[in-house]
PDB file of N, CA and C in Angstrom:
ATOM      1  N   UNK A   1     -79.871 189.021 -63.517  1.00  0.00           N
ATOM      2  CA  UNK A   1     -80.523 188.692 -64.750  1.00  0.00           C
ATOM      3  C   UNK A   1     -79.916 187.398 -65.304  1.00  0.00           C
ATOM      4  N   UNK A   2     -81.010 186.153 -65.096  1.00  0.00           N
ATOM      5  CA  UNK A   2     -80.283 185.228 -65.837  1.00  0.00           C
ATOM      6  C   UNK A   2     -80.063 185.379 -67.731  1.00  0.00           C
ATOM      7  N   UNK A   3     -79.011 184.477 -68.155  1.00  0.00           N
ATOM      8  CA  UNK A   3     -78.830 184.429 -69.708  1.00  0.00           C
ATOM      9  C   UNK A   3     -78.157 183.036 -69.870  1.00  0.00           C
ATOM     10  N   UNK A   4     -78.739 182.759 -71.163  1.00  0.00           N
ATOM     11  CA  UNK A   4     -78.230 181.435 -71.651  1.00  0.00           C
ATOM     12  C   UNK A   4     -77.092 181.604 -72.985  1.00  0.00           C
ATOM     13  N   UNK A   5     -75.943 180.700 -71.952  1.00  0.00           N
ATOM     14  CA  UNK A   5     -74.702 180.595 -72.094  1.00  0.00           C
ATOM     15  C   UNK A   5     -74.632 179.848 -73.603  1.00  0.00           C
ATOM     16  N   UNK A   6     -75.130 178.432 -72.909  1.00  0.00           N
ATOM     17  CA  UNK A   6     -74.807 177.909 -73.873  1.00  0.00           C
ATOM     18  C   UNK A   6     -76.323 176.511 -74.093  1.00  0.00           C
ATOM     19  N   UNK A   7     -76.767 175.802 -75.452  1.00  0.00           N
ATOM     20  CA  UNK A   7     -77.591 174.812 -75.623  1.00  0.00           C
ATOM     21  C   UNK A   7     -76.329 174.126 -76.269  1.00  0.00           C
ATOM     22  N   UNK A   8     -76.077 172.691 -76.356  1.00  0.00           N
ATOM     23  CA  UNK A   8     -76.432 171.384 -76.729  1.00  0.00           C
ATOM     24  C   UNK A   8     -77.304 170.362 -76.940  1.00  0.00           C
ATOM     25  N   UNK A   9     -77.754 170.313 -77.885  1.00  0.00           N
ATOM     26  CA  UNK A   9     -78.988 169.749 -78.352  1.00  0.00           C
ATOM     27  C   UNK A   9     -80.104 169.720 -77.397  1.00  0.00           C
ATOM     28  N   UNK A  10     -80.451 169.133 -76.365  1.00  0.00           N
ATOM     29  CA  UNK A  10     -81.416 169.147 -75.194  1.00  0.00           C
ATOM     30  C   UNK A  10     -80.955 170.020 -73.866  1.00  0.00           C
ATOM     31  N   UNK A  11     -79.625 170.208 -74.010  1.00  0.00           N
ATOM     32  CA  UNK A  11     -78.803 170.676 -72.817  1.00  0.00           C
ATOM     33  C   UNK A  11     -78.919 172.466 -72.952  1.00  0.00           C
ATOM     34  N   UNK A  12     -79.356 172.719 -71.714  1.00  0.00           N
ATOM     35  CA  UNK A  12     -79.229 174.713 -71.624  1.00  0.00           C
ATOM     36  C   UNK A  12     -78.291 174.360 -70.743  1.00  0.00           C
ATOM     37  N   UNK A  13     -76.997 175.886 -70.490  1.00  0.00           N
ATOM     38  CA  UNK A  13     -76.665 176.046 -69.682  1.00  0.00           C
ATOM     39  C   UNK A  13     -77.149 177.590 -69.552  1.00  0.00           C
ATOM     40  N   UNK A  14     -77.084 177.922 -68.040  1.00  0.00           N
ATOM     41  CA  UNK A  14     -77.552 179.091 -67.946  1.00  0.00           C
ATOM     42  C   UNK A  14     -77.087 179.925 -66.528  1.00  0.00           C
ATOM     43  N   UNK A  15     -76.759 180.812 -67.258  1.00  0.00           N
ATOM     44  CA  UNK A  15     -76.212 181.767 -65.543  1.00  0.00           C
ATOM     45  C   UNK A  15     -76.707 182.495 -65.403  1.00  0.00           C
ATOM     46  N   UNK A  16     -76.815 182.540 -63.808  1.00  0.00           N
ATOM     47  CA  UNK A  16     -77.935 183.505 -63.558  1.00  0.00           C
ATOM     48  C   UNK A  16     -77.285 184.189 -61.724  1.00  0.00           C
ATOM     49  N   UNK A  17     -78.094 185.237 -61.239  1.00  0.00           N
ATOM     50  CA  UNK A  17     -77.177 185.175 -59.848  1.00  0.00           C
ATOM     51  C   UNK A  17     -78.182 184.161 -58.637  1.00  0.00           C
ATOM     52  N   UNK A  18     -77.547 184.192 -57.808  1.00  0.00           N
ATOM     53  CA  UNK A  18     -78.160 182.945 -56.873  1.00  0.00           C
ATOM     54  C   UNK A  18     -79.383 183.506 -56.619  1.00  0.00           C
ATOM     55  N   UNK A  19     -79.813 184.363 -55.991  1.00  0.00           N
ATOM     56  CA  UNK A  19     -81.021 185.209 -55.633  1.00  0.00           C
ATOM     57  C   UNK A  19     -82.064 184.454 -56.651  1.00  0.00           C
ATOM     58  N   UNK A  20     -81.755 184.239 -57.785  1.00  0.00           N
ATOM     59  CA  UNK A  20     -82.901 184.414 -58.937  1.00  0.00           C
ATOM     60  C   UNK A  20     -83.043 182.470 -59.254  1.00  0.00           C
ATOM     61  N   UNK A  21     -81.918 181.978 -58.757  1.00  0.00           N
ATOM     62  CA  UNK A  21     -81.403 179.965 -59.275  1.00  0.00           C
ATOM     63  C   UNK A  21     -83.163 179.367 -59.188  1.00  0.00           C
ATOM     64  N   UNK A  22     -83.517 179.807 -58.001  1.00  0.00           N
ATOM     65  CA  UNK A  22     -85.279 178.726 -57.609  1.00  0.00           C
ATOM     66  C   UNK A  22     -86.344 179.239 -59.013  1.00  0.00           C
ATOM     67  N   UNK A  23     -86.285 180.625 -59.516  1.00  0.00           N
ATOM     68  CA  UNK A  23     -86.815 181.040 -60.451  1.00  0.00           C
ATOM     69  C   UNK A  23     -86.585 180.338 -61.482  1.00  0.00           C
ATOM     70  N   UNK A  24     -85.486 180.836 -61.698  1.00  0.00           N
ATOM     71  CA  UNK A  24     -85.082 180.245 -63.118  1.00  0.00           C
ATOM     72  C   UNK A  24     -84.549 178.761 -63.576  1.00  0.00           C
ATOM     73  N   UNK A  25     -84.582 177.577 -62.431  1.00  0.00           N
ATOM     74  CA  UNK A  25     -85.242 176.663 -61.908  1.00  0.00           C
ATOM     75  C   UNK A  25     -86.799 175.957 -62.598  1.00  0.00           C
ATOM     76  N   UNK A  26     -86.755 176.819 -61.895  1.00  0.00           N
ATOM     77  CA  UNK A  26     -88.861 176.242 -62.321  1.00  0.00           C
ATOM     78  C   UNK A  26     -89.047 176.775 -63.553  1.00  0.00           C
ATOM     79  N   UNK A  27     -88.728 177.873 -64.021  1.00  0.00           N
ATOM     80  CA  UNK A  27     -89.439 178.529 -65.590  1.00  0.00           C
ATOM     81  C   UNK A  27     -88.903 177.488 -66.675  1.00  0.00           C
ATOM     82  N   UNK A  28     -87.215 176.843 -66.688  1.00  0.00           N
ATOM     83  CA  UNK A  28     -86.982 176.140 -67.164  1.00  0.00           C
ATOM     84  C   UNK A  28     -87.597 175.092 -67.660  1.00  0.00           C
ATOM     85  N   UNK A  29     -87.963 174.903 -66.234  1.00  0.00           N
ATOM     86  CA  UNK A  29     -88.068 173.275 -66.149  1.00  0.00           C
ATOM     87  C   UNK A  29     -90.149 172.988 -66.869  1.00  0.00           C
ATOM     88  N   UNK A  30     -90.209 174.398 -66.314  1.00  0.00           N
ATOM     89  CA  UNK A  30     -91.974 174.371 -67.177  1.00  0.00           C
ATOM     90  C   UNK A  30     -91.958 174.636 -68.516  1.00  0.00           C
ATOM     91  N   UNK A  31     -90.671 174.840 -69.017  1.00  0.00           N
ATOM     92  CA  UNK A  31     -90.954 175.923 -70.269  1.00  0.00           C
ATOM     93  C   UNK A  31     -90.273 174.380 -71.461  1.00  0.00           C
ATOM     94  N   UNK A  32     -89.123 174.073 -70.370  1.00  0.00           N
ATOM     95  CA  UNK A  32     -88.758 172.638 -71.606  1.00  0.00           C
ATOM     96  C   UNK A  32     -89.861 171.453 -71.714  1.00  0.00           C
ATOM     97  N   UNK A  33     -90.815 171.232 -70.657  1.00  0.00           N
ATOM     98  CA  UNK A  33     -91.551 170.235 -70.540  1.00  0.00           C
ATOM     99  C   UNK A  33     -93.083 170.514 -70.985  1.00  0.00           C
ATOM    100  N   UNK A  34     -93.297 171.952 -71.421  1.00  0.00           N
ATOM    101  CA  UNK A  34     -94.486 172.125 -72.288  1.00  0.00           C
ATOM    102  C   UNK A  34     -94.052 172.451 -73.576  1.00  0.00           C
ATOM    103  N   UNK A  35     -93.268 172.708 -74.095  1.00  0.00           N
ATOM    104  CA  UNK A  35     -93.482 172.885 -75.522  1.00  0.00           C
ATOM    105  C   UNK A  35     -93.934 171.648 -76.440  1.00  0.00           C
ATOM    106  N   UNK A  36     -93.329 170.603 -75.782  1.00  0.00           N
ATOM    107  CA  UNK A  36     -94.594 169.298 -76.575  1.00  0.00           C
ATOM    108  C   UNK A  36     -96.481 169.589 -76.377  1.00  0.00           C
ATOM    109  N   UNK A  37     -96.431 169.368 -75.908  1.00  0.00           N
ATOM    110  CA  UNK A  37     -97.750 169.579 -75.860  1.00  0.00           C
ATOM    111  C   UNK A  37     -98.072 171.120 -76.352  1.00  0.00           C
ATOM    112  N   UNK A  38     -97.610 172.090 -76.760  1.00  0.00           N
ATOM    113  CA  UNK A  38     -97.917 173.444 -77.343  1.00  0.00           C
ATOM    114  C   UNK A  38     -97.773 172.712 -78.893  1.00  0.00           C
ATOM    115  N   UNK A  39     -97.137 171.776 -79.444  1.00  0.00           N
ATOM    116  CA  UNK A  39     -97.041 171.623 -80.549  1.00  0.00           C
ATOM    117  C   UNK A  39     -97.615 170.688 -81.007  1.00  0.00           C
ATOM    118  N   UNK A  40     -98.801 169.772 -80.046  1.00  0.00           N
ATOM    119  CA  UNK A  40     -99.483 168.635 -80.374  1.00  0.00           C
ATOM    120  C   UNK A  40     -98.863 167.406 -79.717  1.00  0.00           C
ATOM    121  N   UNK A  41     -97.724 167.103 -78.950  1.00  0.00           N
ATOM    122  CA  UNK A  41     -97.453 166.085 -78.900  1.00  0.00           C
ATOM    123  C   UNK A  41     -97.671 165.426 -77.615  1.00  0.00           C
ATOM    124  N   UNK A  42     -98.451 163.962 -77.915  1.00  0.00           N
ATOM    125  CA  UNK A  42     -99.198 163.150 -76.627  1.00  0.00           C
ATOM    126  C   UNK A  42     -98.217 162.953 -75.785  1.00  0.00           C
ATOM    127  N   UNK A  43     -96.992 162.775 -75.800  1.00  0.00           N
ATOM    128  CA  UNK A  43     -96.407 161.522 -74.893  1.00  0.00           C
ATOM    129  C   UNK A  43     -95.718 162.736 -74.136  1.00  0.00           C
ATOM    130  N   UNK A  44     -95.570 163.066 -72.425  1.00  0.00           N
ATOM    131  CA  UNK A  44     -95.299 164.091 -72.055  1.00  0.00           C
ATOM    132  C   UNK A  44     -93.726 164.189 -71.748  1.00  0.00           C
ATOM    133  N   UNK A  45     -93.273 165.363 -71.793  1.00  0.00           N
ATOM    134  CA  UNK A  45     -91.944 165.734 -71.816  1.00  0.00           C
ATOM    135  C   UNK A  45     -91.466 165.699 -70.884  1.00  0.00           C
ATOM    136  N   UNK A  46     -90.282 165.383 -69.921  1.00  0.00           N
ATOM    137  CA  UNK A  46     -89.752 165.500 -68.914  1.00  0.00           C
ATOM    138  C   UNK A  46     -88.566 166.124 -68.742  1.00  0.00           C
ATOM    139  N   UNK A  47     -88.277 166.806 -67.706  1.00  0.00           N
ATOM    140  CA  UNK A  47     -86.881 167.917 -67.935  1.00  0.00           C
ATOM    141  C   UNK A  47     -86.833 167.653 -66.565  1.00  0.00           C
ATOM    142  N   UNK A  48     -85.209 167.877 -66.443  1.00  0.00           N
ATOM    143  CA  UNK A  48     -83.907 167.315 -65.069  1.00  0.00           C
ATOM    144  C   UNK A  48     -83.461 169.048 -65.254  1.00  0.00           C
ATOM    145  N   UNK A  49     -83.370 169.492 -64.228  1.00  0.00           N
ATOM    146  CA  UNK A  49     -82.503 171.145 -63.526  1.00  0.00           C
ATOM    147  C   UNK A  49     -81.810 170.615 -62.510  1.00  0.00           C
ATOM    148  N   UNK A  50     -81.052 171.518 -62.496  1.00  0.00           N
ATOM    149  CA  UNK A  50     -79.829 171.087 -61.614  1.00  0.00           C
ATOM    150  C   UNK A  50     -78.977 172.226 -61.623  1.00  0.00           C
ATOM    151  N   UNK A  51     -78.654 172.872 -60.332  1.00  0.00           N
ATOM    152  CA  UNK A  51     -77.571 174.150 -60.154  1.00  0.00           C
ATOM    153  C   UNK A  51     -76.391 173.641 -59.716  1.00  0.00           C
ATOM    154  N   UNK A  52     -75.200 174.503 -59.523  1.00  0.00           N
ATOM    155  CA  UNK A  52     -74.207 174.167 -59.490  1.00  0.00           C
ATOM    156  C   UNK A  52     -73.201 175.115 -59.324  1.00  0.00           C
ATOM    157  N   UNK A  53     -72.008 175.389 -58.974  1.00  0.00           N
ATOM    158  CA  UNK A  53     -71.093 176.850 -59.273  1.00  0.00           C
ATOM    159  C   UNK A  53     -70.212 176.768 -60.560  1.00  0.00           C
ATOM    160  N   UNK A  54     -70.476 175.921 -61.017  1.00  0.00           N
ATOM    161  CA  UNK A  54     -69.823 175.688 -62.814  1.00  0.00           C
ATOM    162  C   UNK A  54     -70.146 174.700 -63.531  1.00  0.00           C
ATOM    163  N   UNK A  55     -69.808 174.134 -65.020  1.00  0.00           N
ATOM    164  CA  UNK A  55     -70.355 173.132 -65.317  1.00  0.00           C
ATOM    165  C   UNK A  55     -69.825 171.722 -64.952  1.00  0.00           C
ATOM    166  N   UNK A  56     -68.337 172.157 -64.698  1.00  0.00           N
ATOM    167  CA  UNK A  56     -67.698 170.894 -64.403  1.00  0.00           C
ATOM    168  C   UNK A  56     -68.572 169.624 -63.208  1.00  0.00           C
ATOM    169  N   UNK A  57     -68.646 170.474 -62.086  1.00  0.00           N
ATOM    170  CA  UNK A  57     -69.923 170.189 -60.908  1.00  0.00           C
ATOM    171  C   UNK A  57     -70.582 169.583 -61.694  1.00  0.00           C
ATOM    172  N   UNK A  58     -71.303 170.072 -62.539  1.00  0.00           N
ATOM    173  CA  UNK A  58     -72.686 169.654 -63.138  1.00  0.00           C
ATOM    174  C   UNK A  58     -72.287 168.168 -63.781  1.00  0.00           C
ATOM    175  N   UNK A  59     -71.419 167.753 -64.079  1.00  0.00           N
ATOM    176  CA  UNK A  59     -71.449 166.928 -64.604  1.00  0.00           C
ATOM    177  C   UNK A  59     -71.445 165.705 -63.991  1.00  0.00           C
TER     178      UNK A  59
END
């Protein structure tokens, strides 16, 4: 079961177990890049995912 750790302003972090990473992957990445347009807004949103085994990696 993924869960979110932690946001910074645009930033999710989120753990989840590997089995589930390609899922929760894509839901992300559809779910940060439509809410503009759910709220009216023209110019389209773009969202970066990226896995990792901690955040340090991630960075």
């Amino acid at each position: 079961m993924a869960r979110l750790v932690l946001q910074i302003h645009d930033e999710l972090i989120v753990e989840t177990p590997v089995e589930e990473r390609d899922a929760v992957l894509a839901l992300t990445k559809e779910s940060m890049e439509e809410v503009g347009a759910m709220h009216g807004l023209r110019v389209p949103l773009r969202a970066d995912v990226a896995s990792g085994p901690n955040w340090l990696d991630m960075v």
